[in-house]
Protein backbone atom coordinates (compact mmCIF):
# COMPACT_ATOMS: atom_id res chain seq x y z
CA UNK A 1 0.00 0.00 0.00
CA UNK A 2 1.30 3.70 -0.78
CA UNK A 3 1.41 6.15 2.21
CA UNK A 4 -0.60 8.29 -0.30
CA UNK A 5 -3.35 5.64 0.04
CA UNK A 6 -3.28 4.77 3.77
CA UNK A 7 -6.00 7.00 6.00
CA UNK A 8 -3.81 7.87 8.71
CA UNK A 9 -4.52 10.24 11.63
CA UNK A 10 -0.77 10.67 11.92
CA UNK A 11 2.71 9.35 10.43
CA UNK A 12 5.72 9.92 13.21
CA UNK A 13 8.92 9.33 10.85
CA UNK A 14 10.78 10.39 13.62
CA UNK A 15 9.94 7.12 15.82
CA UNK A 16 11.47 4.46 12.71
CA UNK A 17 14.80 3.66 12.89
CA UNK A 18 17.81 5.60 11.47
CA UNK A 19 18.74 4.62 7.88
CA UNK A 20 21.80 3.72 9.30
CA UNK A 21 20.24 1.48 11.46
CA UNK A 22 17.71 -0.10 9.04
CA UNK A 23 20.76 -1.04 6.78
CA UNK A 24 23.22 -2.50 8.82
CA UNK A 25 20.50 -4.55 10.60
CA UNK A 26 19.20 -5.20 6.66
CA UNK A 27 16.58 -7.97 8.40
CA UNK A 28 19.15 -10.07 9.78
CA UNK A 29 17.64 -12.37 11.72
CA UNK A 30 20.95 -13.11 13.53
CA UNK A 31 21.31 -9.03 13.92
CA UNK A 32 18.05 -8.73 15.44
CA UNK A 33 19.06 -8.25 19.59
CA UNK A 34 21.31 -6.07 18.68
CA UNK A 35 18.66 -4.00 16.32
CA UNK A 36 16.06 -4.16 19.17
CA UNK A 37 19.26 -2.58 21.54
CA UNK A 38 20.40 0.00 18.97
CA UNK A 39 16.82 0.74 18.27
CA UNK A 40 15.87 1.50 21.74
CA UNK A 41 18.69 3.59 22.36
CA UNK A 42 18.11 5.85 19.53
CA UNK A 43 14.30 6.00 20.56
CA UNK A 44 15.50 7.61 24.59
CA UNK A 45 15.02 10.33 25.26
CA UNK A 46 12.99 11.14 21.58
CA UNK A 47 10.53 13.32 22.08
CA UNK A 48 8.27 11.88 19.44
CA UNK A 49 7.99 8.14 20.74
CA UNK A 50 6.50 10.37 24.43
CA UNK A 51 3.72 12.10 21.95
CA UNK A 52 3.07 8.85 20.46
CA UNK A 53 2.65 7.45 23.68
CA UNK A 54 0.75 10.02 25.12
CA UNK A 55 -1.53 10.60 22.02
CA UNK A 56 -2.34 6.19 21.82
CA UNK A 57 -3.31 6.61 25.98
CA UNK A 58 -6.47 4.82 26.08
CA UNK A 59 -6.79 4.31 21.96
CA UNK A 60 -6.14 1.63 19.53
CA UNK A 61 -2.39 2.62 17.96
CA UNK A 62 -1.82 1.14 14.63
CA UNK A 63 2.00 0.72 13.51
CA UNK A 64 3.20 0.46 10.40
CA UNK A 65 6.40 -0.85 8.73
CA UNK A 66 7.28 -2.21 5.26
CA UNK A 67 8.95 -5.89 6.18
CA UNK A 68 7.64 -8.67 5.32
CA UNK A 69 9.14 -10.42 8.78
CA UNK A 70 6.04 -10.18 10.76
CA UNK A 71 8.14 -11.12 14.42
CA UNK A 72 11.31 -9.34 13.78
CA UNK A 73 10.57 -5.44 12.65
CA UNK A 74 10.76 -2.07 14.14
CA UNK A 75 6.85 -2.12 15.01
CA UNK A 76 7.66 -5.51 17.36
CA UNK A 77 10.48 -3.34 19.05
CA UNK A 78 8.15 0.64 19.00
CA UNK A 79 5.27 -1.69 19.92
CA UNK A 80 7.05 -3.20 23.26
CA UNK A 81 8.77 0.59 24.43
CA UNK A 82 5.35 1.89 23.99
CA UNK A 83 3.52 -0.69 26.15
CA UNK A 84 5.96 -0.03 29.18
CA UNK A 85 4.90 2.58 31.38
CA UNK A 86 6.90 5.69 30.96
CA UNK A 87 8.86 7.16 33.95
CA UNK A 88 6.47 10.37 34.12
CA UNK A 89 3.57 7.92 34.44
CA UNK A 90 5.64 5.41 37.10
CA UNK A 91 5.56 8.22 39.94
C-alpha cells in the first residue's frame, strides 16, 4: 500500500529507525538483539515516541512498517517501548 493511500490520523517518521540502522540490521535475523538494543537507544530520550505514547493513551495505535518479517521489525520493538509505562507515568 502507498502512504498516499493509507487514511492515517498521523505518520511519526521520527519514531522508525535511522537509515543507518535499518541497513546495517538489513533484516538479519541473527542481527536482530542487537537491532532491538540500537533501536531502543536511539528512541531515549525522543521526544516523538513520548507524543506517540501520550496521544495512543487509552486508543487503539496502529503501527506500520514495510517488512515482510512479521516477528522481527521495528513495530515488534516501537510496539514493546510503547507498552511499558513511561517514567512520568511510574511516579
Amino acid at each position: 500500500m502507498k502512504k498516499s493511500d493509507a487514511k492515517l490520523d498521523s505518520w511519526m517518521k521520527e519514531v522508525a529507525p535511522s537509515t543507518k540502522l535499518r541497513l546495517w540490521y538489513g533484516h538479519d535475523s541473527e542481527r536482530f538483539a542487537e537491532f532491538r538494543r540500537r533501536y531502543a537507544a536511539e528512541l531515549k530520550g525522543n521526544p516523538p515516541l513520548a507524543e506517540l505514547r501520550k496521544l495512543g493513551k487509552g486508543r487503539v495505535v496502529t503501527l506500520l512498517y514495510g517488512s515482510r518479517e512479521l516477528k522481527r521489525n521495528h513495530a515488534i520493538v516501537l510496539q514493546s517501548l510503547l507498552q511499558r509505562k513511561s517514567p512520568a507515568s511510574a511516579a
